[in-house]
N, C-alpha and C. Protein backbone atom coordinates (compact mmCIF):
# COMPACT_ATOMS: atom_id res chain seq x y z
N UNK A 1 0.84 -1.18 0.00
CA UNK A 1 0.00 0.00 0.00
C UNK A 1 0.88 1.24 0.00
N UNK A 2 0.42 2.13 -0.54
CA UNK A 2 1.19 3.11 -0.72
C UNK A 2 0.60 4.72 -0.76
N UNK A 3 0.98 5.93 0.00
CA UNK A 3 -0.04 7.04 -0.14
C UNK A 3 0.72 7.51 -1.57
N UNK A 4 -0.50 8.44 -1.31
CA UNK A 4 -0.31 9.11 -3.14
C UNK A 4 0.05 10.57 -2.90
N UNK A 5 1.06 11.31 -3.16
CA UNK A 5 1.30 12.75 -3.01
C UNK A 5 0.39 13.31 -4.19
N UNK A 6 0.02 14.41 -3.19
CA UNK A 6 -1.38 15.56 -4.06
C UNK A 6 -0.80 15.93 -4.81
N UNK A 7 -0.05 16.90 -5.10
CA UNK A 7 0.15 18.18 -5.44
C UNK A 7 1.45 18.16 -5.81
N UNK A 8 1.70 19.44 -6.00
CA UNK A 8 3.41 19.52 -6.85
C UNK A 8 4.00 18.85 -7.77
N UNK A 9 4.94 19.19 -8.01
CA UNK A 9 6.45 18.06 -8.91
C UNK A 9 6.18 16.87 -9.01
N UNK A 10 6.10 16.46 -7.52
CA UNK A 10 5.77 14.79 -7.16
C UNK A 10 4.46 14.32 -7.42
N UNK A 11 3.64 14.94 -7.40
CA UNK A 11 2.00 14.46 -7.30
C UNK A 11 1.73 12.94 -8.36
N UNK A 12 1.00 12.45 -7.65
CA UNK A 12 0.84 11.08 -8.11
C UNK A 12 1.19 9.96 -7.89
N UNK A 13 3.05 10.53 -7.26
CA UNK A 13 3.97 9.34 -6.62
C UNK A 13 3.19 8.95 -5.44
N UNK A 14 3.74 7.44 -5.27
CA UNK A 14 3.05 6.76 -4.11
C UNK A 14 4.30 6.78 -2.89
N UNK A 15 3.46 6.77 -1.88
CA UNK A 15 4.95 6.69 -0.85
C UNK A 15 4.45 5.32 -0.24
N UNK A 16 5.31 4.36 0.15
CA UNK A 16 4.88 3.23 0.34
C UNK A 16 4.89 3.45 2.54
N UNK A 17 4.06 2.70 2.74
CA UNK A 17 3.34 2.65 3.99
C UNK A 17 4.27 1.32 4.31
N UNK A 18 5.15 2.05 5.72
CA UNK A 18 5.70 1.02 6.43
C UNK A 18 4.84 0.21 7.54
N UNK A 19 5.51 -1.21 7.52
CA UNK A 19 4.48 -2.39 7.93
C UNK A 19 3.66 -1.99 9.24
N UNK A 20 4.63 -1.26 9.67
CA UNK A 20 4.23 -0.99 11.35
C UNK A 20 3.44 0.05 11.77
N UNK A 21 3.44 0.95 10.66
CA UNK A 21 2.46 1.92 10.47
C UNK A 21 0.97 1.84 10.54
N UNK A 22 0.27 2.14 11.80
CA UNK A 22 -0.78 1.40 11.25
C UNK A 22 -2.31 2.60 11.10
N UNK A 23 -1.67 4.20 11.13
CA UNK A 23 -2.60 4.80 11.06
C UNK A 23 -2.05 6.38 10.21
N UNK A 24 -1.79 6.28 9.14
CA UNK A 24 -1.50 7.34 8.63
C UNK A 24 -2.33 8.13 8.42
N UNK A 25 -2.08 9.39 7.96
CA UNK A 25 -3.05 10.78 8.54
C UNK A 25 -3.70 10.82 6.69
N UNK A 26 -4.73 10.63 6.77
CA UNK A 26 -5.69 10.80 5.47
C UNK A 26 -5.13 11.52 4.38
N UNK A 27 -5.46 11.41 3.51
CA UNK A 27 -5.06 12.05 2.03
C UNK A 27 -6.41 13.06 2.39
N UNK A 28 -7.42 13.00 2.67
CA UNK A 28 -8.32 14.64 3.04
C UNK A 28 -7.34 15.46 3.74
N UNK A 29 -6.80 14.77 5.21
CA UNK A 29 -6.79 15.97 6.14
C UNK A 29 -5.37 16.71 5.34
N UNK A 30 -4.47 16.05 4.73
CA UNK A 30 -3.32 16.31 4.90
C UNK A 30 -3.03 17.07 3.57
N UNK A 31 -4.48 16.95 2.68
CA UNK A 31 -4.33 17.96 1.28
C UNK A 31 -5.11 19.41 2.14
N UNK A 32 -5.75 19.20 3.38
CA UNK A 32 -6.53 20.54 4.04
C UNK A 32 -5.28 21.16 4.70
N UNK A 33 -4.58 20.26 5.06
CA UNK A 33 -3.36 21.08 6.22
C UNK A 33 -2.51 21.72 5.00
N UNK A 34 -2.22 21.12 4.20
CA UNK A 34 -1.33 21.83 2.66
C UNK A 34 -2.15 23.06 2.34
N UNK A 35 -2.94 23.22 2.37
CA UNK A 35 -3.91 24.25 2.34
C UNK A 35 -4.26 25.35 2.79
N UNK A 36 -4.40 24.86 3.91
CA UNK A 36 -3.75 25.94 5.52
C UNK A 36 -2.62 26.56 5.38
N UNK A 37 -1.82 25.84 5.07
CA UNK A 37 -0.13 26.35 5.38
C UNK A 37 0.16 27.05 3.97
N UNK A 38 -0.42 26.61 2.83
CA UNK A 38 -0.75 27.58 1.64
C UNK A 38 0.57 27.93 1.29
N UNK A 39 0.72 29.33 1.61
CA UNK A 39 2.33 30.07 0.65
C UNK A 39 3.45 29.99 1.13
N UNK A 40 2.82 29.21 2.52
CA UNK A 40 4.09 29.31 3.38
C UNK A 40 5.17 28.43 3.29
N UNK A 41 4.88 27.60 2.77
CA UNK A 41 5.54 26.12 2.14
C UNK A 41 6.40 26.72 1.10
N UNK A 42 6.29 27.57 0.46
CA UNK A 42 6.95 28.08 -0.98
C UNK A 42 9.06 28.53 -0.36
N UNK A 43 9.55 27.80 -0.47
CA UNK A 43 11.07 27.78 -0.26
C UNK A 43 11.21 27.92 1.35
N UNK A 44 10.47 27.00 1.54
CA UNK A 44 10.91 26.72 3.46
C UNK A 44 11.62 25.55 4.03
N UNK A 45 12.05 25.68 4.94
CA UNK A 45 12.56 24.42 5.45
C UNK A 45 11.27 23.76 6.06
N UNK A 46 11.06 22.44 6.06
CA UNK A 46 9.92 21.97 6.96
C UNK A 46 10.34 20.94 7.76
N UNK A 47 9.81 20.48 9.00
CA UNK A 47 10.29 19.60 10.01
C UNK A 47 9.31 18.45 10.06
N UNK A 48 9.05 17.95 9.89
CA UNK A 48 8.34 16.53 10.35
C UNK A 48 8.95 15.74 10.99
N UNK A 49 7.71 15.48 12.21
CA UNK A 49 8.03 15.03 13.62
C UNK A 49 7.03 14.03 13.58
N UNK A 50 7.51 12.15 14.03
CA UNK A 50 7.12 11.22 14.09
C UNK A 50 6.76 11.33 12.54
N UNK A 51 7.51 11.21 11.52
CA UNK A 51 7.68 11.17 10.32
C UNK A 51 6.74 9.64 9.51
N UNK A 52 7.26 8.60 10.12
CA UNK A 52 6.67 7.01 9.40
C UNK A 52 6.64 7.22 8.50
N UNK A 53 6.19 6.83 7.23
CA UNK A 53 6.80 7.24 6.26
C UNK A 53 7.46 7.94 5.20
N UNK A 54 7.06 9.00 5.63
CA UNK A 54 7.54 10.58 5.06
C UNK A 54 6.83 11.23 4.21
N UNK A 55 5.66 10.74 4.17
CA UNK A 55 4.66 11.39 3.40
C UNK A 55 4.53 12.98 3.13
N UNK A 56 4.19 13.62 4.79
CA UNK A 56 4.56 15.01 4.96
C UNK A 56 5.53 15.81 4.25
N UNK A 57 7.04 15.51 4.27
CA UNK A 57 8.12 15.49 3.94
C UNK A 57 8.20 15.63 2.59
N UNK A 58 7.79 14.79 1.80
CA UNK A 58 7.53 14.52 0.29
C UNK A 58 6.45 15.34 -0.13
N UNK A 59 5.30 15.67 0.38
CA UNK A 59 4.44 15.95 0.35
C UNK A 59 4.81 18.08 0.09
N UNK A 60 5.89 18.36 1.37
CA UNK A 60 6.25 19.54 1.46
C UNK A 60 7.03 19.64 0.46
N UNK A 61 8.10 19.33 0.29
CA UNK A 61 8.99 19.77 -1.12
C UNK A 61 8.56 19.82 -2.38
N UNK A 62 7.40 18.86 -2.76
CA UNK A 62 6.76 18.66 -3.78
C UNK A 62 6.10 20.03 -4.42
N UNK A 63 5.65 20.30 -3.05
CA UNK A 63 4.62 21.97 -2.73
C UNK A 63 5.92 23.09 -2.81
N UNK A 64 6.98 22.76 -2.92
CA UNK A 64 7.84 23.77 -3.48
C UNK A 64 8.70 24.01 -2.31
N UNK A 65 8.94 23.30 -0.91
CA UNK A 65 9.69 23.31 0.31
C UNK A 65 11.18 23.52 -0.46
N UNK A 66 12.37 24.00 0.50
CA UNK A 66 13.57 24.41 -0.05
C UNK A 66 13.68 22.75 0.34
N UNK A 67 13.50 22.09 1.75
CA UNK A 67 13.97 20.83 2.12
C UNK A 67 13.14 20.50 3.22
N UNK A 68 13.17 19.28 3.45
CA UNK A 68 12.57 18.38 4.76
C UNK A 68 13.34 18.27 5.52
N UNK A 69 13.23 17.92 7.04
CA UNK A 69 13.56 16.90 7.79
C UNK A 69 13.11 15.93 8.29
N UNK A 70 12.59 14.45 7.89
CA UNK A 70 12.18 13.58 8.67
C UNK A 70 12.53 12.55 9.75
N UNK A 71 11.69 13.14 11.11
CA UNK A 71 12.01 12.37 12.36
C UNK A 71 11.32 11.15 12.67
N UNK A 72 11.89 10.03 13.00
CA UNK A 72 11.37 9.08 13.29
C UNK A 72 11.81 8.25 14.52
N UNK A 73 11.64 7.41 14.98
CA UNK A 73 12.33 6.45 16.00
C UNK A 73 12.55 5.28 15.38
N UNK A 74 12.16 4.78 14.44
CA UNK A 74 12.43 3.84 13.72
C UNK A 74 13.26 3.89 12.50
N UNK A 75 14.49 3.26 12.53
CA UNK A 75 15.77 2.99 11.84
C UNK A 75 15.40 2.77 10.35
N UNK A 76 13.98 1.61 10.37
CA UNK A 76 13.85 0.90 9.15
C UNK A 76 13.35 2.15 8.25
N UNK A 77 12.69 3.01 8.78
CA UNK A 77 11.75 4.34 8.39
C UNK A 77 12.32 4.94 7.50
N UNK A 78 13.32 5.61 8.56
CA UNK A 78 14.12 6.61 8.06
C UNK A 78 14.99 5.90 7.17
N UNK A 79 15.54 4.54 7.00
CA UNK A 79 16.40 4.33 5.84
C UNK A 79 15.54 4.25 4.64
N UNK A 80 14.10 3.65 4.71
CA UNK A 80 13.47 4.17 3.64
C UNK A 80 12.81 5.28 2.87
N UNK A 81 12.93 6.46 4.09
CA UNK A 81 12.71 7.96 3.71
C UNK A 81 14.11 8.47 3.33
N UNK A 82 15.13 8.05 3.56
CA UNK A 82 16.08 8.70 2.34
C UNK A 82 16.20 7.86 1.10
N UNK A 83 16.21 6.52 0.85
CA UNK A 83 16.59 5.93 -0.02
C UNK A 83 15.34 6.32 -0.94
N UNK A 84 14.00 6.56 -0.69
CA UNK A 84 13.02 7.39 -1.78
C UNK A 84 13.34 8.54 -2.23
N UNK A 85 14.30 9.33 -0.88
CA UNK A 85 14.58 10.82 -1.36
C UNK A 85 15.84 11.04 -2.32
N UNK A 86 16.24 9.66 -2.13
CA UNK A 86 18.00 10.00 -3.64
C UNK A 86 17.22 10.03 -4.45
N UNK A 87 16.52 8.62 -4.78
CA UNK A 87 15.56 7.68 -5.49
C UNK A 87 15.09 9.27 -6.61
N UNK A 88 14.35 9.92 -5.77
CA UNK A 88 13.52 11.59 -6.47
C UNK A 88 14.12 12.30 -6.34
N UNK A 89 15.35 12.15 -5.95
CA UNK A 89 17.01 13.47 -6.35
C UNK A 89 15.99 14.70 -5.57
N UNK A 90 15.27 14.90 -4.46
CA UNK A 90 15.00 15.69 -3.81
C UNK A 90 15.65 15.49 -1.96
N UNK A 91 15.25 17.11 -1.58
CA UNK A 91 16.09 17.56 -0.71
C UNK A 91 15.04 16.64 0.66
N UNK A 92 15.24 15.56 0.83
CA UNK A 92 14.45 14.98 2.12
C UNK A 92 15.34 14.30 3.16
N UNK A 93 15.76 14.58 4.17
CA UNK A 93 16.75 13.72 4.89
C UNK A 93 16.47 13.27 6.08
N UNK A 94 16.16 11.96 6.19
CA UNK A 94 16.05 11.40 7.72
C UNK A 94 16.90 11.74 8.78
N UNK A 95 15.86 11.65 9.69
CA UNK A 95 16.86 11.52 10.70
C UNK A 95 16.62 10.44 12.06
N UNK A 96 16.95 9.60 12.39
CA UNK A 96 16.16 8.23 13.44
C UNK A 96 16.72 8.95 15.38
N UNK A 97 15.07 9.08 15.82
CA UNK A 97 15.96 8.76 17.07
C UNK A 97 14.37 9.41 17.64
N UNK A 98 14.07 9.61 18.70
CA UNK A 98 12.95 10.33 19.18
C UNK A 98 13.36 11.59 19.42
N UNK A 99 11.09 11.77 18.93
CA UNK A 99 11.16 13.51 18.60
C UNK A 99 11.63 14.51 19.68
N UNK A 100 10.67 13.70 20.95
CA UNK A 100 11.28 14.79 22.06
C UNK A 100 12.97 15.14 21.71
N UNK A 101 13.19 14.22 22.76
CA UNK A 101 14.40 14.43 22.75
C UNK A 101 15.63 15.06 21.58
N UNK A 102 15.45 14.57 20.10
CA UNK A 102 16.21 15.28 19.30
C UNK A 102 16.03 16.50 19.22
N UNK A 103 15.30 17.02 19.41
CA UNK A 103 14.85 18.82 19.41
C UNK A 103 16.76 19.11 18.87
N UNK A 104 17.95 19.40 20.48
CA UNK A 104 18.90 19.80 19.74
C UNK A 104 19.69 19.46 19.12
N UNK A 105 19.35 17.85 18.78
CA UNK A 105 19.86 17.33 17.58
C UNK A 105 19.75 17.86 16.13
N UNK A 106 18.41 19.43 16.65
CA UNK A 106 18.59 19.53 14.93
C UNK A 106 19.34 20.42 14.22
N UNK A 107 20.21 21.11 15.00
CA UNK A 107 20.97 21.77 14.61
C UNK A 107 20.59 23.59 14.47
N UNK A 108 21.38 23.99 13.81
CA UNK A 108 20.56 25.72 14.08
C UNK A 108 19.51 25.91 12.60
N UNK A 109 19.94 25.20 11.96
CA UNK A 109 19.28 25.67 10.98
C UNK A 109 17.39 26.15 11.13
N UNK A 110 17.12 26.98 11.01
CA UNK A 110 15.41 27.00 11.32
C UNK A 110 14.37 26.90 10.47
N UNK A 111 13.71 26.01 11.18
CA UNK A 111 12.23 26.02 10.16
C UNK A 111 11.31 26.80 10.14
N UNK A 112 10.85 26.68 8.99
CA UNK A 112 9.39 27.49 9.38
C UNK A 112 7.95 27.25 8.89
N UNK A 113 8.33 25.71 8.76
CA UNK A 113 7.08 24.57 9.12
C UNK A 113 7.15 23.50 9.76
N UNK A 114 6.16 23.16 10.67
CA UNK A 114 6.98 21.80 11.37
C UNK A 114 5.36 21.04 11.29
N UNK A 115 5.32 19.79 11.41
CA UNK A 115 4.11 19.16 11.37
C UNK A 115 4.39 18.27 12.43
N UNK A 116 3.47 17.35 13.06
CA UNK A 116 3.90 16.57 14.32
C UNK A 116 2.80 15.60 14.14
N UNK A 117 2.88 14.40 14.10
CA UNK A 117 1.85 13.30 13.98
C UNK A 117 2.16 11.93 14.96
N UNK A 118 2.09 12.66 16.58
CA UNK A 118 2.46 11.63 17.33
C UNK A 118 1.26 10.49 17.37
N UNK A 119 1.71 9.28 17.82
CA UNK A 119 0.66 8.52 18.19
C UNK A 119 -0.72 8.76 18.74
N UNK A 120 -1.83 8.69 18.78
CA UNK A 120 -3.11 9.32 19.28
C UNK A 120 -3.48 8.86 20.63
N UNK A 121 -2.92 7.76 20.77
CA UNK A 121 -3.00 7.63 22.78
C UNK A 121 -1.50 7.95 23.06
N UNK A 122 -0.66 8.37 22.86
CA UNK A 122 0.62 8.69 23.09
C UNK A 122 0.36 9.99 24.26
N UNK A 123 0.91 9.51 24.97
CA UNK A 123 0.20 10.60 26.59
C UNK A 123 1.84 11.38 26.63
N UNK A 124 1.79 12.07 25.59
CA UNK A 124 3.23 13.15 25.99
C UNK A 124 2.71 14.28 24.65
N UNK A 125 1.61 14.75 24.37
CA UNK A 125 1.36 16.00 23.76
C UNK A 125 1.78 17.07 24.06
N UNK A 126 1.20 16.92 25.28
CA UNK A 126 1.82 18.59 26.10
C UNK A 126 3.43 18.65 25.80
N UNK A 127 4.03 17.62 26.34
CA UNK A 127 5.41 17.48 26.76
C UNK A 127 5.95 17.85 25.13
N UNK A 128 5.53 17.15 24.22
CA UNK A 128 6.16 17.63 22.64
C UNK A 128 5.70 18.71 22.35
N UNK A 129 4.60 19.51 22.59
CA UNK A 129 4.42 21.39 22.60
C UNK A 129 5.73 21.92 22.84
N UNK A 130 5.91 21.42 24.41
CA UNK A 130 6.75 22.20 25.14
C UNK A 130 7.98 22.31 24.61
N UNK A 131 8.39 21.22 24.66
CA UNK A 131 9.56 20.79 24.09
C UNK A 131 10.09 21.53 22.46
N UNK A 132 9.24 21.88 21.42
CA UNK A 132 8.93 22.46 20.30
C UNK A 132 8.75 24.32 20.41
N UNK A 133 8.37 24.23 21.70
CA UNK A 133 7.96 25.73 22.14
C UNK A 133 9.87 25.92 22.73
N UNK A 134 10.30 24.74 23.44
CA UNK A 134 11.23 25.54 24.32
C UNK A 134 12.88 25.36 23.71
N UNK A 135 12.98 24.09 22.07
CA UNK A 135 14.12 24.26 21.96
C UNK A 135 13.81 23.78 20.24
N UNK A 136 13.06 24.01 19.44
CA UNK A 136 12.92 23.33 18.18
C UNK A 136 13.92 24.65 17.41
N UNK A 137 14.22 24.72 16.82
CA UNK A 137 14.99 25.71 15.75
C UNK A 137 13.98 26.60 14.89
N UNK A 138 13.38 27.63 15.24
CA UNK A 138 12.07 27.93 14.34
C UNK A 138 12.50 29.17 14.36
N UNK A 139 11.90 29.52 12.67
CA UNK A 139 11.88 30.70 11.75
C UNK A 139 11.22 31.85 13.03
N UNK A 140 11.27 33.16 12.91
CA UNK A 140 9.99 33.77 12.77
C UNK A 140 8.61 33.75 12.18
N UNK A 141 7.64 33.66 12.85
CA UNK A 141 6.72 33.40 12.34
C UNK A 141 6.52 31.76 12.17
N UNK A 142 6.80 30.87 12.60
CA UNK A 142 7.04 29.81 11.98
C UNK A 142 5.76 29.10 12.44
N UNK A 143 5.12 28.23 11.84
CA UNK A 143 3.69 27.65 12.06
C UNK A 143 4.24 25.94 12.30
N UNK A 144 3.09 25.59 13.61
CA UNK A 144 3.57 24.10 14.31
C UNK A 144 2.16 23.80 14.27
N UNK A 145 2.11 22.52 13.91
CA UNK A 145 1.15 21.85 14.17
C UNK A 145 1.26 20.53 14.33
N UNK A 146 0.04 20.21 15.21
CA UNK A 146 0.18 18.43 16.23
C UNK A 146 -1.12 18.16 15.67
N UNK A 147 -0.63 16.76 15.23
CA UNK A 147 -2.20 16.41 14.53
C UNK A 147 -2.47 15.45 16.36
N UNK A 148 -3.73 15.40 16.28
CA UNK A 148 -4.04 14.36 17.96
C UNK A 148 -5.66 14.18 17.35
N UNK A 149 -6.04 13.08 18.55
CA UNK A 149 -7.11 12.28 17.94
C UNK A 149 -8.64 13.46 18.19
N UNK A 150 -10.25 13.75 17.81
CA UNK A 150 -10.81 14.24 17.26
C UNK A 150 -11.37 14.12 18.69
N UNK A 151 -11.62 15.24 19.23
CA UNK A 151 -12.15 15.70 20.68
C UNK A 151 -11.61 15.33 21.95
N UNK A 152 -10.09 15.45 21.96
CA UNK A 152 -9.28 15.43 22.58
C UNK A 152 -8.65 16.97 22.68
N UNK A 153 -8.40 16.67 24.46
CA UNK A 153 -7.81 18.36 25.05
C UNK A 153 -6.25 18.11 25.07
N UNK A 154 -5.25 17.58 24.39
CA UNK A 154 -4.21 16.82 24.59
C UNK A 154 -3.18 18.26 25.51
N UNK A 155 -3.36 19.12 25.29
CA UNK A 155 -2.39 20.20 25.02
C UNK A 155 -3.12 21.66 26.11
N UNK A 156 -4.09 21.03 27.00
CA UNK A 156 -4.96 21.81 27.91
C UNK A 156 -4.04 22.48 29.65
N UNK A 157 -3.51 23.82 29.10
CA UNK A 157 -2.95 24.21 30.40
C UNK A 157 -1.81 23.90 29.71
N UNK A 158 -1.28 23.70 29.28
CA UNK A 158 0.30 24.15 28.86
C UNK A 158 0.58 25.14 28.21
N UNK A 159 1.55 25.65 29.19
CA UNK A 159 2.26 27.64 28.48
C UNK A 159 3.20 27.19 27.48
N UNK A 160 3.23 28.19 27.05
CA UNK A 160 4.46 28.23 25.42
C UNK A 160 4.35 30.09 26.02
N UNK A 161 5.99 29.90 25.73
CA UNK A 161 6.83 30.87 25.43
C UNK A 161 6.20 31.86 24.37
N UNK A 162 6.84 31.04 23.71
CA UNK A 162 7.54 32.10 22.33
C UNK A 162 6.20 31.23 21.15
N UNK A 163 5.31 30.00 21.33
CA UNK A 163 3.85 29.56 20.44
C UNK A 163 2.67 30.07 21.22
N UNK A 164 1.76 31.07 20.02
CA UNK A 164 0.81 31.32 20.14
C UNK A 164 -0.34 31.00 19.49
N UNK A 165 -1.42 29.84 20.02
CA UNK A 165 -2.10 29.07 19.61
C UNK A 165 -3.23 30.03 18.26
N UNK A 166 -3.30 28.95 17.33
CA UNK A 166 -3.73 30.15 15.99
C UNK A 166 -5.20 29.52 15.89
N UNK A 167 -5.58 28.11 15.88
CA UNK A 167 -6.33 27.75 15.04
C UNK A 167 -6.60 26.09 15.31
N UNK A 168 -7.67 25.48 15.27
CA UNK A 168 -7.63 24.04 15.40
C UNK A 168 -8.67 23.96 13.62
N UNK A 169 -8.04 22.57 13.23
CA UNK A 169 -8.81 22.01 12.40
C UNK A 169 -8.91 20.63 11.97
N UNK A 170 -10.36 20.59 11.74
CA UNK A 170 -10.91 19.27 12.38
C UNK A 170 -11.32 18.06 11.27
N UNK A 171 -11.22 17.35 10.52
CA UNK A 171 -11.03 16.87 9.80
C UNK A 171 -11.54 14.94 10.18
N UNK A 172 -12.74 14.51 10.44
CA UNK A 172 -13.06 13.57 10.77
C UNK A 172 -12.49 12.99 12.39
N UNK A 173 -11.10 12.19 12.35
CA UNK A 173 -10.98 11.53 13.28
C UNK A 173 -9.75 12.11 13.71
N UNK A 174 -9.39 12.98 12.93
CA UNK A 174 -8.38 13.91 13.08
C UNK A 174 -8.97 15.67 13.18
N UNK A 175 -7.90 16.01 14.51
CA UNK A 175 -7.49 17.12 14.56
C UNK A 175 -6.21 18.14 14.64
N UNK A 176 -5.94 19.05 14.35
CA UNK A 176 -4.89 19.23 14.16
C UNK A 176 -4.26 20.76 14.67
N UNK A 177 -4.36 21.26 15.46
CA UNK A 177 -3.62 22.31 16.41
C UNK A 177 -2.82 22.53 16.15
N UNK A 178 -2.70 24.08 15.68
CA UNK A 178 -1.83 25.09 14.98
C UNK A 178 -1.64 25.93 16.31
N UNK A 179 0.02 26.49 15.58
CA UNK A 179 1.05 27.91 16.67
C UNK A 179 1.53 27.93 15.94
N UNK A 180 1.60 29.66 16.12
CA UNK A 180 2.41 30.04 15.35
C UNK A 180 3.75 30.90 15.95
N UNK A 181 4.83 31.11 15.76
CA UNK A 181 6.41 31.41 16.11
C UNK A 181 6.12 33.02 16.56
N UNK A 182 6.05 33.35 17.51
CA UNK A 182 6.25 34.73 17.73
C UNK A 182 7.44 35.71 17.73
C-alpha cells in the first residue's frame, strides 16, 4: 500500500506505507493542512516530527519546500525515507531517534514549518508542545502543528513561550492544532 502525493512536482507518486504503520493521517486531512499552510511552504525548510513514512516530507517539497527533515524512532523508516529521497534526487533527509528528545539534535538551521503526527494515545502532547515551544529551531513566524485524535484536550494548560495558539482544524478523526512562532 502506498499514499499518493497531491500536489506539486511529485504528485501522483506513491509513498509506500511502512508495515508498522498502522494509522496514517488521510489524504483529506493532509491535502486541508497543505492548504492551511498555503504560501508558506513556498522555499521553506519543513520539520516533520514522528515522520513514518515521510509522506509530509515529500508531500512539502513537492509543494515547493527548499527541504525536509524527517524524524522518526524507527531505523527501518528513516532508511526508507532517504533511499526514496535519492531515489527523487530531492532535498528529504532522515533523521532516526525520538522527537522529544532530538529537538537539539537539529541543529541551528530554522524552520518554518513543522508538522507533528504523534501517536493518538501517546500521553506526551503537552510534553512535545513544550519541548517544540522551548528548543525546536524555528523561523519567525514559523507555524507548528500536532495532529491528535478528534475531541481530545491533549495540550490543555500548557504555556508556550515564544507559540501562540492560531487555530484548530478538524477533519473527521483527526485534529490538528496550529502555533504560530512569535
Amino acid at each position: 500500500m502506498g499514499l499518493r502525493i497531491t500536489a506539486g512536482t511529485l504528485r501522483g507518486r506513491k509513498v509506500p506505507v511502512p508495515p508498522d504503520e498502522v494509522r496514517p493521517t488521510s489524504e483529506r486531512a493532509r491535502q486541508a493542512y497543505f492548504n492551511i499552510v498555503g504560501e508558506r511552504i513556498g522555499g521553506a525548510r519543513f520539520l516533520d516530527l514522528f515522520a513514518g513514512s515521510g509522506i509530509f516530507s515529500f508531500e512539502a517539497v513537492s509543494r515547493g519546500a527548499a527541504s525536509a527533515v524527517a524524524v522518526d524512532a524507527s531505523h527501518r523508516n528513516c532508511a526508507a525515507i532517504d533511499r526514496l529521497a535519492a531515489g527523487w534526487n530531492v532535498q528529504v533527509q532522515a533523521m532516526p531517534g525520538d522527537a522529544l528528545a532530538g529537538m537539539p539534535r537539529l541543529g541551528s538551521a530554522v524552520f518554518h514549518v513543522v508538522y507533528a503526527d504523534p501517536p493518538y494515545d501517546w500521553a506526551k502532547h503537552a510534553a512535545l508542545l513544550s519541548a517544540i515551544d522551548d528548543s525546536a529551531p524555528l523561523a519567525s513566524e514559523a507555524l507548528v502543528a500536532i495532529e491528535h485524535r478528534r475531541e481530545s484536550s491533549p495540550f490543555e494548560g500548557t504555556e508556550t513561550r515564544r507559540l501562540a495558539f492560531v487555530r484548530r482544524a478538524e477533519y473527521g478523526e483527526v485534529w490538528i492544532s496550529m502555533w504560530k512562532a512569535e
